[in-house]
PDB file of N, CA and C in Angstrom:
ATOM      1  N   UNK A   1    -100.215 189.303 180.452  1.00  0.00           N
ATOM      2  CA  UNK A   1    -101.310 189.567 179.566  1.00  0.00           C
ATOM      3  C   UNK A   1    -101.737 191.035 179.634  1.00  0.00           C
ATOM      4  N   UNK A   2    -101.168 191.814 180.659  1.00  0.00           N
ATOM      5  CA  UNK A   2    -101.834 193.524 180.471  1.00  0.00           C
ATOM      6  C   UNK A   2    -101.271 194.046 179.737  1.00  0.00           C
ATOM      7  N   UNK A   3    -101.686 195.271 179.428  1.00  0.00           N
ATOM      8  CA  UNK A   3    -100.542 196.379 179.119  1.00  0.00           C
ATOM      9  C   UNK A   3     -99.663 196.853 179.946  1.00  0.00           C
ATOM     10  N   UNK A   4     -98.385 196.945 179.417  1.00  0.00           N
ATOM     11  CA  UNK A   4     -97.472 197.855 180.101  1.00  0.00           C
ATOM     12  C   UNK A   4     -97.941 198.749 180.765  1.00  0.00           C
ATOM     13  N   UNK A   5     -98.705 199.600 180.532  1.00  0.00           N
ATOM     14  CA  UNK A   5     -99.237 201.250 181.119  1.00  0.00           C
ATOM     15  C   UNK A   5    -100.095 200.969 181.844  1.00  0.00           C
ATOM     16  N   UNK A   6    -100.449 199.593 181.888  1.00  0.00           N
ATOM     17  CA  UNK A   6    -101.900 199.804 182.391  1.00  0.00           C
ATOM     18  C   UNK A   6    -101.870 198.107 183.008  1.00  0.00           C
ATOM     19  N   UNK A   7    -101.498 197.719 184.372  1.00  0.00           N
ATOM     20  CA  UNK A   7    -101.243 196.333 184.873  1.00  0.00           C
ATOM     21  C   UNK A   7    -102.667 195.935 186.058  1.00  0.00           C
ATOM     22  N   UNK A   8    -102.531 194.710 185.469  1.00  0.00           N
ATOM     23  CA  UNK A   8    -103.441 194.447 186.294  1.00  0.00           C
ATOM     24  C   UNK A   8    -103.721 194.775 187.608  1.00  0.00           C
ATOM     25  N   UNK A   9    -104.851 194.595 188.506  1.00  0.00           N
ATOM     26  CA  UNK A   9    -105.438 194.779 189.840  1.00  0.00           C
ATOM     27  C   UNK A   9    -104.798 193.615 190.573  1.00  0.00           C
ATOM     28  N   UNK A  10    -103.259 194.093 191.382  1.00  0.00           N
ATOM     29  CA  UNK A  10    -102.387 193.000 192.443  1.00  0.00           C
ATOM     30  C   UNK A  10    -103.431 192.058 192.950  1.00  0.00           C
ATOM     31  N   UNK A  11    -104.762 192.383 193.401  1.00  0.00           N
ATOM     32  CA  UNK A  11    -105.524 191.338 194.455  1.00  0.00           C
ATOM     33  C   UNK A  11    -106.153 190.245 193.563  1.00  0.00           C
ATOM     34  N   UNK A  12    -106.037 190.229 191.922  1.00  0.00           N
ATOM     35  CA  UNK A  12    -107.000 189.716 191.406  1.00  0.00           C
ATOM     36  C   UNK A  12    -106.229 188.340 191.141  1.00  0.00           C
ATOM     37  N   UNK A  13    -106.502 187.269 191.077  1.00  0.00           N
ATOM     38  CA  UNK A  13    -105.902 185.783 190.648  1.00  0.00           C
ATOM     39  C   UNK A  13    -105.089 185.663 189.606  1.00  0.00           C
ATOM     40  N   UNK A  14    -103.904 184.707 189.807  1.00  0.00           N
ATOM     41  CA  UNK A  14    -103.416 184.585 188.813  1.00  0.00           C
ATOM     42  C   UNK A  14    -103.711 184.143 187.605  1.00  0.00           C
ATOM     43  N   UNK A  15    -105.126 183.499 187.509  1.00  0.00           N
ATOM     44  CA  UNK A  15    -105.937 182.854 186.295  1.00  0.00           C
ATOM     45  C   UNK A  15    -107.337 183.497 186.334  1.00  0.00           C
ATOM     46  N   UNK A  16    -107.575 184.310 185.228  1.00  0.00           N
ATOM     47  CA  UNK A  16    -108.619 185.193 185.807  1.00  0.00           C
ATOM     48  C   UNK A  16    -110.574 185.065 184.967  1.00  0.00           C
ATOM     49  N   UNK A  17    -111.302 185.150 185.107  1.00  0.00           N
ATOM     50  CA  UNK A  17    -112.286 184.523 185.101  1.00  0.00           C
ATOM     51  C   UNK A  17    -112.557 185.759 183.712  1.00  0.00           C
ATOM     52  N   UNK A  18    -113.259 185.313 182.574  1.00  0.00           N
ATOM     53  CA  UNK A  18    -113.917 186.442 181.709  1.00  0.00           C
ATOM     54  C   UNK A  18    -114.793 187.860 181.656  1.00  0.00           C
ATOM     55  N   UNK A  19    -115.229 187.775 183.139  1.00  0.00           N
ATOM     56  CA  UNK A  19    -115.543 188.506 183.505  1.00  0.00           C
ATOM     57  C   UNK A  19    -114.343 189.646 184.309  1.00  0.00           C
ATOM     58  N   UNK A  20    -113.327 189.021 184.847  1.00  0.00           N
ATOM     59  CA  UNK A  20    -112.571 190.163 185.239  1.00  0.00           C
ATOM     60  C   UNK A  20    -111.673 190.832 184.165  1.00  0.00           C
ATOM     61  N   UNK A  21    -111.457 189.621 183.002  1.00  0.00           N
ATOM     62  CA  UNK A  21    -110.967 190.273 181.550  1.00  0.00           C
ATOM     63  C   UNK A  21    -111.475 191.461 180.853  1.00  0.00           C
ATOM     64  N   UNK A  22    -113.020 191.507 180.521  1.00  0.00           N
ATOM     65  CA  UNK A  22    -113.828 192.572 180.226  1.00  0.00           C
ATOM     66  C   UNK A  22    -113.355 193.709 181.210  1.00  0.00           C
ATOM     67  N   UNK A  23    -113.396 193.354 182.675  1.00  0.00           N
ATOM     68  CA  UNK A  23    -113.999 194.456 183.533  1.00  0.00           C
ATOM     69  C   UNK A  23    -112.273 195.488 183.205  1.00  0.00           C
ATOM     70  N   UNK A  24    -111.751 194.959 183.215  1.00  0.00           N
ATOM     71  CA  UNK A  24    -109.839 195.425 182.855  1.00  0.00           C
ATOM     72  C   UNK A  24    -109.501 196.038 181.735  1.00  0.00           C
ATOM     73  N   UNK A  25    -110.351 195.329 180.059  1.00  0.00           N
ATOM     74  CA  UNK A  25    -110.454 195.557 179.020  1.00  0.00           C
ATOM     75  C   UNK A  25    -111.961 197.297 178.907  1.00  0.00           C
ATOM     76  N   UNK A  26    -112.673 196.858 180.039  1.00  0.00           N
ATOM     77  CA  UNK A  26    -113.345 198.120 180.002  1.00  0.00           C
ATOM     78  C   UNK A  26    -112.879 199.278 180.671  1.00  0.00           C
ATOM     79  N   UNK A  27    -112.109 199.103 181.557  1.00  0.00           N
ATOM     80  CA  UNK A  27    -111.538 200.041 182.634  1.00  0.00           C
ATOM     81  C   UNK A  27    -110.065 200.420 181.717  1.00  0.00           C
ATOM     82  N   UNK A  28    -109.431 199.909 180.730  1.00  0.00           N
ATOM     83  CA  UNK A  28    -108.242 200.425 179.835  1.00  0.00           C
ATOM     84  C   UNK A  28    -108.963 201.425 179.121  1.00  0.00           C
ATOM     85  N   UNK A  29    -110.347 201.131 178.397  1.00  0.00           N
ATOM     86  CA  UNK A  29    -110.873 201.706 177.307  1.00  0.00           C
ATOM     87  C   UNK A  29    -111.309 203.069 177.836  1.00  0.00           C
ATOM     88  N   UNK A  30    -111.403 203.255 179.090  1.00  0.00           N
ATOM     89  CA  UNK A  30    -112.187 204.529 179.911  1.00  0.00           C
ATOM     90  C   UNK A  30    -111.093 205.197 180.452  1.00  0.00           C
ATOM     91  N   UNK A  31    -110.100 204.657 180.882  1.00  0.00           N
ATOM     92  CA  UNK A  31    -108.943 205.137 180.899  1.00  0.00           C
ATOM     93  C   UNK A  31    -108.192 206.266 179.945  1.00  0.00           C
ATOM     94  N   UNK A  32    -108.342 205.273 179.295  1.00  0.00           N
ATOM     95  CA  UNK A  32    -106.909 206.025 178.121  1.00  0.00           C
ATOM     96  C   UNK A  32    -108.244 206.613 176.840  1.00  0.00           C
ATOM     97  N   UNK A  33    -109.280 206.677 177.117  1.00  0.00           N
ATOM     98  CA  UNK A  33    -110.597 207.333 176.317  1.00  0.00           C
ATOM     99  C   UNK A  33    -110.727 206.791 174.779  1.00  0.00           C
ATOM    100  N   UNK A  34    -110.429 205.623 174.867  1.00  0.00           N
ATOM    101  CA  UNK A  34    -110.898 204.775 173.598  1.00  0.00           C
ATOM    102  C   UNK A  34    -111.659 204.061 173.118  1.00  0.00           C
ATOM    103  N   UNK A  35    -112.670 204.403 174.340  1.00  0.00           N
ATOM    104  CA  UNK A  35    -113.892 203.631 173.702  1.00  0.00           C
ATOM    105  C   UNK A  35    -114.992 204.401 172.550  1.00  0.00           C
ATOM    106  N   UNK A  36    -114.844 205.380 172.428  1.00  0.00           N
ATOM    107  CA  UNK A  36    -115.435 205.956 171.103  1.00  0.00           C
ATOM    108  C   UNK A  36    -114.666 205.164 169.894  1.00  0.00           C
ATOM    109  N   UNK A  37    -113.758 204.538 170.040  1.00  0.00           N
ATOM    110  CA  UNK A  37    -113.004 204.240 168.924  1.00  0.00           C
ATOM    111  C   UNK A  37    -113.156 202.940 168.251  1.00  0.00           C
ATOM    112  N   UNK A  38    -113.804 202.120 169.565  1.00  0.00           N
ATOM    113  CA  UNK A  38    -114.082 200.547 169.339  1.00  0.00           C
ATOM    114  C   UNK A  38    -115.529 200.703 169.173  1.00  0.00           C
ATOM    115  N   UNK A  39    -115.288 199.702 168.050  1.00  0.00           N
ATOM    116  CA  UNK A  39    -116.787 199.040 166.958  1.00  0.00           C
ATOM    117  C   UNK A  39    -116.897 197.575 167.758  1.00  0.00           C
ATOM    118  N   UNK A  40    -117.790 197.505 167.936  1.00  0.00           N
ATOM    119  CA  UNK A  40    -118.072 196.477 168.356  1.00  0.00           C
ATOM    120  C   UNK A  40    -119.472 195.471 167.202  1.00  0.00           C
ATOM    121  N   UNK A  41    -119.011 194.850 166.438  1.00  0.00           N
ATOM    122  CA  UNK A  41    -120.260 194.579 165.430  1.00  0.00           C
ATOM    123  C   UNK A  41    -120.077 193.389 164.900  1.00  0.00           C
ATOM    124  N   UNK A  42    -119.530 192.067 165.758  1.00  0.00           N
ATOM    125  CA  UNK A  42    -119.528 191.203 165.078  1.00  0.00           C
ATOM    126  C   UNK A  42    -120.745 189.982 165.547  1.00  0.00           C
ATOM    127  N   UNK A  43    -120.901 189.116 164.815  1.00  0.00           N
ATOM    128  CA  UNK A  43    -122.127 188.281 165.100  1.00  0.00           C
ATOM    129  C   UNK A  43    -121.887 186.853 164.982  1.00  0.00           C
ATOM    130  N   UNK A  44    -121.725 185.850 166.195  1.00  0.00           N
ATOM    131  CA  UNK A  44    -121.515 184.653 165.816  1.00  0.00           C
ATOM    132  C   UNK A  44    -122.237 183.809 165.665  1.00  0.00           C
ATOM    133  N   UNK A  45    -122.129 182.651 165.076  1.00  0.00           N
ATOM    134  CA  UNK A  45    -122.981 181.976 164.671  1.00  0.00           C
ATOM    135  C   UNK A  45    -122.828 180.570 164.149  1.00  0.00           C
ATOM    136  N   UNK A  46    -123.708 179.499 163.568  1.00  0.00           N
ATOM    137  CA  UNK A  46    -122.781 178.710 163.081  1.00  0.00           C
ATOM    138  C   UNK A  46    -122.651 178.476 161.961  1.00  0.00           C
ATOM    139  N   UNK A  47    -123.452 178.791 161.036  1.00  0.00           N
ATOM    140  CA  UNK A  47    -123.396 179.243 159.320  1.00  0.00           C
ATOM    141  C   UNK A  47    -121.902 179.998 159.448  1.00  0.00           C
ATOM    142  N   UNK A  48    -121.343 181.000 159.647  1.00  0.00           N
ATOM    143  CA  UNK A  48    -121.144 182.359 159.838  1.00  0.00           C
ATOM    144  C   UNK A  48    -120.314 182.431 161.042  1.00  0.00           C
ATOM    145  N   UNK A  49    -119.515 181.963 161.492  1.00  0.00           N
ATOM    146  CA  UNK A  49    -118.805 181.846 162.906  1.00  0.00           C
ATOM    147  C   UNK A  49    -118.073 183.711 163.453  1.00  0.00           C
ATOM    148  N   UNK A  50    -117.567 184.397 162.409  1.00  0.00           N
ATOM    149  CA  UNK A  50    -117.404 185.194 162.853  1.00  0.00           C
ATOM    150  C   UNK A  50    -118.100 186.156 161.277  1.00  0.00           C
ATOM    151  N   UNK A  51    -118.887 186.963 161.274  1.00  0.00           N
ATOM    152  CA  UNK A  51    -119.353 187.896 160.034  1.00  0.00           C
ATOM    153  C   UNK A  51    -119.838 189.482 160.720  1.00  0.00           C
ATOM    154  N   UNK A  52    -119.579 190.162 160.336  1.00  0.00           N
ATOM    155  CA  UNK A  52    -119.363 191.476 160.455  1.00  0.00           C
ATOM    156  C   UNK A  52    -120.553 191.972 160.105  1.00  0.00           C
ATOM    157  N   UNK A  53    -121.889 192.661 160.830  1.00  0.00           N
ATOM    158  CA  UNK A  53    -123.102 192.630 160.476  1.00  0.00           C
ATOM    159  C   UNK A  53    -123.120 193.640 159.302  1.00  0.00           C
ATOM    160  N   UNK A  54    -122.037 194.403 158.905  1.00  0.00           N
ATOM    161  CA  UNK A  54    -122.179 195.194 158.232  1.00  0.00           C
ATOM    162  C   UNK A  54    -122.071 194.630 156.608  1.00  0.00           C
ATOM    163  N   UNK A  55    -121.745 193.303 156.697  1.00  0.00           N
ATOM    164  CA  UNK A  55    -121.544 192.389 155.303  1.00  0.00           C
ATOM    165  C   UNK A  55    -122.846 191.387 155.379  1.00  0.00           C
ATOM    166  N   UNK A  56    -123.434 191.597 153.776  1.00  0.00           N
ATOM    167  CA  UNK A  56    -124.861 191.566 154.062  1.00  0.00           C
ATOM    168  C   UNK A  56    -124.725 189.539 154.181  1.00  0.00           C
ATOM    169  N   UNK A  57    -125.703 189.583 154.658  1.00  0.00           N
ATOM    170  CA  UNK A  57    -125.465 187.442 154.570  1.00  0.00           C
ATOM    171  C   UNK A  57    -125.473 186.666 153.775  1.00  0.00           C
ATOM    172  N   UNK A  58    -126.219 187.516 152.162  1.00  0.00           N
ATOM    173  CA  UNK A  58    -126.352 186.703 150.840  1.00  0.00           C
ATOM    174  C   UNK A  58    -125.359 186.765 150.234  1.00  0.00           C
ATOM    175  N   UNK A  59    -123.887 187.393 150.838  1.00  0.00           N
ATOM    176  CA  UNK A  59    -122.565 187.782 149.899  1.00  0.00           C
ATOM    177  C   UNK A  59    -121.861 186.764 150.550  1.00  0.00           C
ATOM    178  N   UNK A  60    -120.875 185.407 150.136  1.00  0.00           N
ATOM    179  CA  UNK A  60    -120.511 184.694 150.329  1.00  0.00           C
ATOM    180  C   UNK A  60    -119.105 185.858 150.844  1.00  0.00           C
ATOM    181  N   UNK A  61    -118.291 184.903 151.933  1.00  0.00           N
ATOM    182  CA  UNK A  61    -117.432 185.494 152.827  1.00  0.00           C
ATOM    183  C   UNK A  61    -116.735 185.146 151.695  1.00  0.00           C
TER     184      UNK A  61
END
């Protein structure tokens, strides 16, 4: 599941908890300096399971 360039932490479990996913997915992004690049803007819900806050809510998906 890593990147090639960038492999997981040897000590960490072979099944890994969501929290060590983020912490790996945040430590790639600081890494390789791409977190200026990620939008992060989605909103779930249950009307609306995945909608993009930037699409207003009265516009049918």
């Amino acid at each position: 599941m890593a990147f090639p360039d960038f492999p997981f932490d040897p000590s960490l479990p072979s099944f890994l908890h969501h929290s060590d996913v983020l912490a790996y997915l945040e430590s790639y992004a600081d890494h390789f300096c791409v977190r200026e690049h990620i939008r992060g803007s989605v909103i779930k819900g249950p009307e609306h399971p995945f909608l993009d806050i930037d699409t207003p809510i009265n516009n049918p998906l």
